[in-house]
N, C-alpha and C. Protein backbone atom coordinates (compact mmCIF):
# COMPACT_ATOMS: atom_id res chain seq x y z
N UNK A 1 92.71 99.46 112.54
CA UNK A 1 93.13 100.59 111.73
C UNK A 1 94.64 100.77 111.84
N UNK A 2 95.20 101.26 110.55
CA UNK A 2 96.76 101.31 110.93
C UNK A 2 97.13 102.97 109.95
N UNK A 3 97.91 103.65 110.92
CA UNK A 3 98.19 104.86 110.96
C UNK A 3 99.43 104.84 109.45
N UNK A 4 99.44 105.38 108.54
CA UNK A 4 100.26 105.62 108.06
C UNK A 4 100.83 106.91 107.87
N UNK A 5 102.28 106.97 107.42
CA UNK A 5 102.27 108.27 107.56
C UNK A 5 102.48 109.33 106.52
N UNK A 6 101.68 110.49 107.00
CA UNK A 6 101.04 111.44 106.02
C UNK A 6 102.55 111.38 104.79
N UNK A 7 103.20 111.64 104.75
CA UNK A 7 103.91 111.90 103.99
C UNK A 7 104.76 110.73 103.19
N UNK A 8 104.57 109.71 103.53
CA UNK A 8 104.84 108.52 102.71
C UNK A 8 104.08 108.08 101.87
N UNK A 9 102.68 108.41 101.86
CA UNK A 9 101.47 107.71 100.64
C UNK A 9 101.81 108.76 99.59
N UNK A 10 101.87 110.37 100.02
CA UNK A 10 101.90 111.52 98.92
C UNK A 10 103.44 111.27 98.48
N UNK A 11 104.57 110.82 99.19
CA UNK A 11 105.93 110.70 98.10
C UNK A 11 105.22 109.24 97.53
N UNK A 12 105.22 108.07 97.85
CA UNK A 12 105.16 107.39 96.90
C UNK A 12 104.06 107.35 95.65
N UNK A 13 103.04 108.53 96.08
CA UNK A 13 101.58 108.90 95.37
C UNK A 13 102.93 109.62 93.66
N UNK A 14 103.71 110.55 94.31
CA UNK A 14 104.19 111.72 93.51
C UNK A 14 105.15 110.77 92.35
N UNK A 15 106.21 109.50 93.47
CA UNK A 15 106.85 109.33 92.51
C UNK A 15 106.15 108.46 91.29
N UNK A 16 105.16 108.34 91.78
CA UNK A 16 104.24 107.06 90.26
C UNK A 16 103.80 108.34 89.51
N UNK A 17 103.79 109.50 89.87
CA UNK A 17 103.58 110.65 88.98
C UNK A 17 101.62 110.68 88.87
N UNK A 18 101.10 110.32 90.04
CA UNK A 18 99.87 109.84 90.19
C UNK A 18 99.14 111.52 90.72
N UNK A 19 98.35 111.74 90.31
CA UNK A 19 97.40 112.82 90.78
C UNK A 19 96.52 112.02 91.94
N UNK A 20 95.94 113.08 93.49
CA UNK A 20 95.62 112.02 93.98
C UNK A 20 93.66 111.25 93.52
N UNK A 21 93.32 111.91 92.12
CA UNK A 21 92.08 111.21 92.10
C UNK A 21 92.55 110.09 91.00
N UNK A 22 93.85 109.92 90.47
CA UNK A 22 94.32 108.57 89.77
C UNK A 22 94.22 107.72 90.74
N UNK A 23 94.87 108.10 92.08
CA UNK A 23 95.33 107.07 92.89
C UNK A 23 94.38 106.70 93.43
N UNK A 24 93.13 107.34 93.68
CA UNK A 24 91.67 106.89 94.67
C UNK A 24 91.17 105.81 93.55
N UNK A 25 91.23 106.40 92.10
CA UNK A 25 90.59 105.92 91.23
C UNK A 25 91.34 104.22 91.25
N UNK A 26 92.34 103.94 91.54
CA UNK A 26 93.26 102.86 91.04
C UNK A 26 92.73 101.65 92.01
N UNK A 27 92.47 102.76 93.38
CA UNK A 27 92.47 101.41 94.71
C UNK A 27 90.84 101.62 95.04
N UNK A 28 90.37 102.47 94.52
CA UNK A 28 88.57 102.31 95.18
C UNK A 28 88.20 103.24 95.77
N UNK A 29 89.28 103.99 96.20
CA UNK A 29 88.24 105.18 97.43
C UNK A 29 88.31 106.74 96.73
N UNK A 30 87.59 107.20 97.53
CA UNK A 30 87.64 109.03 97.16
C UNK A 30 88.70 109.59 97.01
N UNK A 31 88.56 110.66 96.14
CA UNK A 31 90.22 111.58 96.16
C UNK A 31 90.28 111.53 97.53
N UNK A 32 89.32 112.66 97.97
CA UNK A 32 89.16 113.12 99.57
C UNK A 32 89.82 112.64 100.81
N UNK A 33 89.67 111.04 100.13
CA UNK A 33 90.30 110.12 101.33
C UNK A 33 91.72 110.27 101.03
N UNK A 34 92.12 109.62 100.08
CA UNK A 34 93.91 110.51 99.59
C UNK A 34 94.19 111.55 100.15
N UNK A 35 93.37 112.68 99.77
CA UNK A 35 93.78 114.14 100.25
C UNK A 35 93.81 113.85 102.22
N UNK A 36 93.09 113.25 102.70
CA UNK A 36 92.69 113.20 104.66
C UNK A 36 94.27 112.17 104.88
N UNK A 37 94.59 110.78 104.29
CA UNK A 37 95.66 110.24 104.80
C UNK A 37 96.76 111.12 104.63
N UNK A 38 97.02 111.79 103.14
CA UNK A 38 98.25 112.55 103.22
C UNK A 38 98.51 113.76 104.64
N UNK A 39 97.14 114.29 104.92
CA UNK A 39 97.57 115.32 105.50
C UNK A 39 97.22 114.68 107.09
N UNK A 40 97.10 113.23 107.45
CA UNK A 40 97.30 112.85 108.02
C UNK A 40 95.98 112.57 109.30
N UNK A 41 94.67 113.34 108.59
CA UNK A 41 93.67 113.66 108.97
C UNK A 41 93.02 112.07 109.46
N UNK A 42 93.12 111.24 108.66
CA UNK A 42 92.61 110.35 109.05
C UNK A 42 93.40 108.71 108.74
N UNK A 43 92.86 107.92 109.92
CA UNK A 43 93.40 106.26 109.49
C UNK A 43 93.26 105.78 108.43
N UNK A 44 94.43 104.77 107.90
CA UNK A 44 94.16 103.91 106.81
C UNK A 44 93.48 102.39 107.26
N UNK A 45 92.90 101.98 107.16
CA UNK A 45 92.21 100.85 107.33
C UNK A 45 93.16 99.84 106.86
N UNK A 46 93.38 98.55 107.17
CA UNK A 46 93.92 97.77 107.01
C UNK A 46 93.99 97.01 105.39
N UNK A 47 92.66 97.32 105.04
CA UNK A 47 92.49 96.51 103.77
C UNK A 47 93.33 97.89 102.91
N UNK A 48 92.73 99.14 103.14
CA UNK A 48 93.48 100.07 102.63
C UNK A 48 94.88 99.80 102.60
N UNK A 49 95.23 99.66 103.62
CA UNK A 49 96.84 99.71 103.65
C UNK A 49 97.14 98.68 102.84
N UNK A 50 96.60 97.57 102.59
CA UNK A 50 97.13 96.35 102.16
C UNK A 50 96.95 96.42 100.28
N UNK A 51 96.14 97.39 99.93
CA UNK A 51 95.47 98.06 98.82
C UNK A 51 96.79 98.55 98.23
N UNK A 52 97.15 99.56 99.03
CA UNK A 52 97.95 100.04 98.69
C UNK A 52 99.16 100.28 98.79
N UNK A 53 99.53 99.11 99.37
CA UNK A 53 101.25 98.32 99.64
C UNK A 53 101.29 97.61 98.26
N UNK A 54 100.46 96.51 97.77
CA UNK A 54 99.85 95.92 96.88
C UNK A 54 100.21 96.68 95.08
N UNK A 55 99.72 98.44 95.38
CA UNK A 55 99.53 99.20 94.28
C UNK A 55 100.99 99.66 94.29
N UNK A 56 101.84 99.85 94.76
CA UNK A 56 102.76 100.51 94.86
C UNK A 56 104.12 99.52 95.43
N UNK A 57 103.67 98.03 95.17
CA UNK A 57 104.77 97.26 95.70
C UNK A 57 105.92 97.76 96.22
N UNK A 58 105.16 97.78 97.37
CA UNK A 58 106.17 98.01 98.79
C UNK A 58 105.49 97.17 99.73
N UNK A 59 106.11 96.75 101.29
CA UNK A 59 105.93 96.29 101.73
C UNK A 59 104.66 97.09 102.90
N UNK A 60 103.53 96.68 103.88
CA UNK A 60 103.44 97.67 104.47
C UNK A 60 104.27 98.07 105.72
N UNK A 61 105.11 97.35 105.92
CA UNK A 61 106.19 98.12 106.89
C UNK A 61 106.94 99.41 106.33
N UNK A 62 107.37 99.28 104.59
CA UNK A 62 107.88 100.35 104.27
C UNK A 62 106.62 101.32 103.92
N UNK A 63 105.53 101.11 103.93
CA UNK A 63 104.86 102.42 104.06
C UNK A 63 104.67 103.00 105.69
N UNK A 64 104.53 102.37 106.36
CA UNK A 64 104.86 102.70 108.28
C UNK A 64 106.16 103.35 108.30
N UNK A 65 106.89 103.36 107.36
CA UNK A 65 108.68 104.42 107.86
C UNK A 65 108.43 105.60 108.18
């Protein structure tokens, strides 16, 4: 599992101008789960992370900043 942090998925969620059930909708998972990483509630899973480095071409080191 790899920790990302709460506030880097919701800025790069905001600047694609993405609501977060676009963004669940885009990569596979629940709003819910959007709503738990932003607020930091819970891990991103690896495939997640890689989901969504992928969706948002960035690297996942620049989502770890």
């Amino acid at each position: 599992m790899t920790t990302i942090t709460q506030n880097r998925v919701k800025e790069l969620r905001k600047q694609a101008g993405l609501s977060q059930q676009a963004l669940a909708d885009q990569i596979g998972v629940m709003r819910k789960t959007i709503s738990h990483w932003e607020l930091g509630n819970h891990r991103i899973s690896t495939d997640n992370a890689k989901k969504l480095s992928q969706f948002f071409k960035v690297s996942i080191d620049d989502l770890l900043e």
